[in-house]
Protein backbone atom coordinates (compact mmCIF):
# COMPACT_ATOMS: atom_id res chain seq x y z
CA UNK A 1 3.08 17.42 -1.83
CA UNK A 2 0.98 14.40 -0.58
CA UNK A 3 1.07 12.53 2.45
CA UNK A 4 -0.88 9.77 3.96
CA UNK A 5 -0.79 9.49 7.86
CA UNK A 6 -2.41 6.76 9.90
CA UNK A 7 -2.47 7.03 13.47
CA UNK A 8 -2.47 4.42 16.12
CA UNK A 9 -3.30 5.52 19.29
CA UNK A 10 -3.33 3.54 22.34
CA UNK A 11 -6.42 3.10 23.28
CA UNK A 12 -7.97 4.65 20.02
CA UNK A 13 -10.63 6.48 22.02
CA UNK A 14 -12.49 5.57 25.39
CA UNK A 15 -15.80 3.34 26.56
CA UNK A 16 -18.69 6.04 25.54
CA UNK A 17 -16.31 6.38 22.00
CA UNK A 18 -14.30 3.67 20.59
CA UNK A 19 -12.69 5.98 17.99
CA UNK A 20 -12.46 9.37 19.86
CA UNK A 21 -8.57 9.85 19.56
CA UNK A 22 -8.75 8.92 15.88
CA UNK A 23 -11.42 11.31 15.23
CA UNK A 24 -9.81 14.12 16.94
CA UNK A 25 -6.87 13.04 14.82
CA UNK A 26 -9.35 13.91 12.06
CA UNK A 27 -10.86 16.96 13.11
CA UNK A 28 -7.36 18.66 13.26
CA UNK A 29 -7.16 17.81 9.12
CA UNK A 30 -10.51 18.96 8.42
CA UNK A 31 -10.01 21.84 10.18
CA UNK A 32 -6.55 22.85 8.46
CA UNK A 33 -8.07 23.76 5.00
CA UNK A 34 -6.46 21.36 3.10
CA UNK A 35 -7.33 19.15 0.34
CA UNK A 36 -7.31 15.63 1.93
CA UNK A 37 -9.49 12.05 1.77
CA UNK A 38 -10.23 10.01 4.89
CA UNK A 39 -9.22 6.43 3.88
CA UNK A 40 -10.52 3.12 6.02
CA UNK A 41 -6.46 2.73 6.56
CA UNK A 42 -5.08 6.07 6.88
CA UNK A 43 -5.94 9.61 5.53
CA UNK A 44 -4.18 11.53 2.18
CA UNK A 45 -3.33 15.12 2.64
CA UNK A 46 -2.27 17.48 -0.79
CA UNK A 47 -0.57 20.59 0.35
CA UNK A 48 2.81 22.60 0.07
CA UNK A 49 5.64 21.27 1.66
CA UNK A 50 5.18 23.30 4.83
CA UNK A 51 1.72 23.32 5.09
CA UNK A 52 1.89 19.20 5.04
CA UNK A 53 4.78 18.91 7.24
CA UNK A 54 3.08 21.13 10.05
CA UNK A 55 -0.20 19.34 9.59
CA UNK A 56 1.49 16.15 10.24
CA UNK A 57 2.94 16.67 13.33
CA UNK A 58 -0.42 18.33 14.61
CA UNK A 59 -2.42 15.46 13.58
CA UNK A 60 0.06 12.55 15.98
CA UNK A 61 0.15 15.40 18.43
CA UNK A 62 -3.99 16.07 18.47
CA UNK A 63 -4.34 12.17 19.85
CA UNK A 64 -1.97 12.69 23.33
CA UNK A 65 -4.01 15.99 23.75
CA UNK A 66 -7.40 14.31 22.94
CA UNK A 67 -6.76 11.74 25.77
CA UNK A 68 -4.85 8.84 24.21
CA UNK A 69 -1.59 7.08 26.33
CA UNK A 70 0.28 7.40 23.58
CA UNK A 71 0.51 7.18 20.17
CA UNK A 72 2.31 5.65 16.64
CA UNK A 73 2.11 6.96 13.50
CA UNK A 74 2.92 5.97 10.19
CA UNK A 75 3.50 8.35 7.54
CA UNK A 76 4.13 8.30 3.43
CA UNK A 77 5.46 11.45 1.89
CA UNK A 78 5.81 11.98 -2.01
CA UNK A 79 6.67 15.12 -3.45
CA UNK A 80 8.31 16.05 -6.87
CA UNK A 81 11.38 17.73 -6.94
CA UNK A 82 10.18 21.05 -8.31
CA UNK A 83 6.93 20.94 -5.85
CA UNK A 84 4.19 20.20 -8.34
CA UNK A 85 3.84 16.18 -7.73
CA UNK A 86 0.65 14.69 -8.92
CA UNK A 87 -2.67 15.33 -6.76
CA UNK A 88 -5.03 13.18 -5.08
CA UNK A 89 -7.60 12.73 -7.95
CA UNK A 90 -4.82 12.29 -10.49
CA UNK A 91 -3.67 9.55 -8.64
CA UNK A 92 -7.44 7.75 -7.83
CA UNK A 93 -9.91 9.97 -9.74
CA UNK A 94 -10.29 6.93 -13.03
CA UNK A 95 -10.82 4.52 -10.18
CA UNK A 96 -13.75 6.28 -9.03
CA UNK A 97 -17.59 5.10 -10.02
């Protein structure tokens, strides 16, 4: 399964960090194991249904508890039927140099 989340929280981080609920948006994906690729617009996650889903909600969640007033986010899922959907670098990996 893939899934790209971007999160939006309000403010995205505080005066001595501009981006500090963003980045402990981050920190909760790079800690979780998975395959995944920070994007300039959102991040892609590749994972089993369950593993995705969970990471998800910890990632929105991981910006109220880093400081933020609140928080959007905006989420694509794709997954094949039978749970084998295409990964990241089979979707971007002939774009790369």
């Amino acid at each position: 399964m893939l899934a790209e989340i971007q999160v939006s929280p309000r403010p995205g981080g505080n005066a001595e960090n501009p981006y500090a609920h963003i980045e402990a948006a981050i920190a909760v994906i790079e800690n979780a194991g998975l395959v995944y690729e920070v994007g300039a617009m959102g991040t892609t996650i590749e994972g089993t249904p369950e593993q995705v889903w969970t990471l998800l909600r910890a990632v929105h969640e991981a910006t109220l508890k880093a400081g933020a007033a609140g928080v959007t986010s905006h989420i694509k899922v794709g997954q094949g039927a039978d749970d084998d959907g295409p990964s990241i670098i089979d979707l971007v990996g002939k774009f790369r140099a």
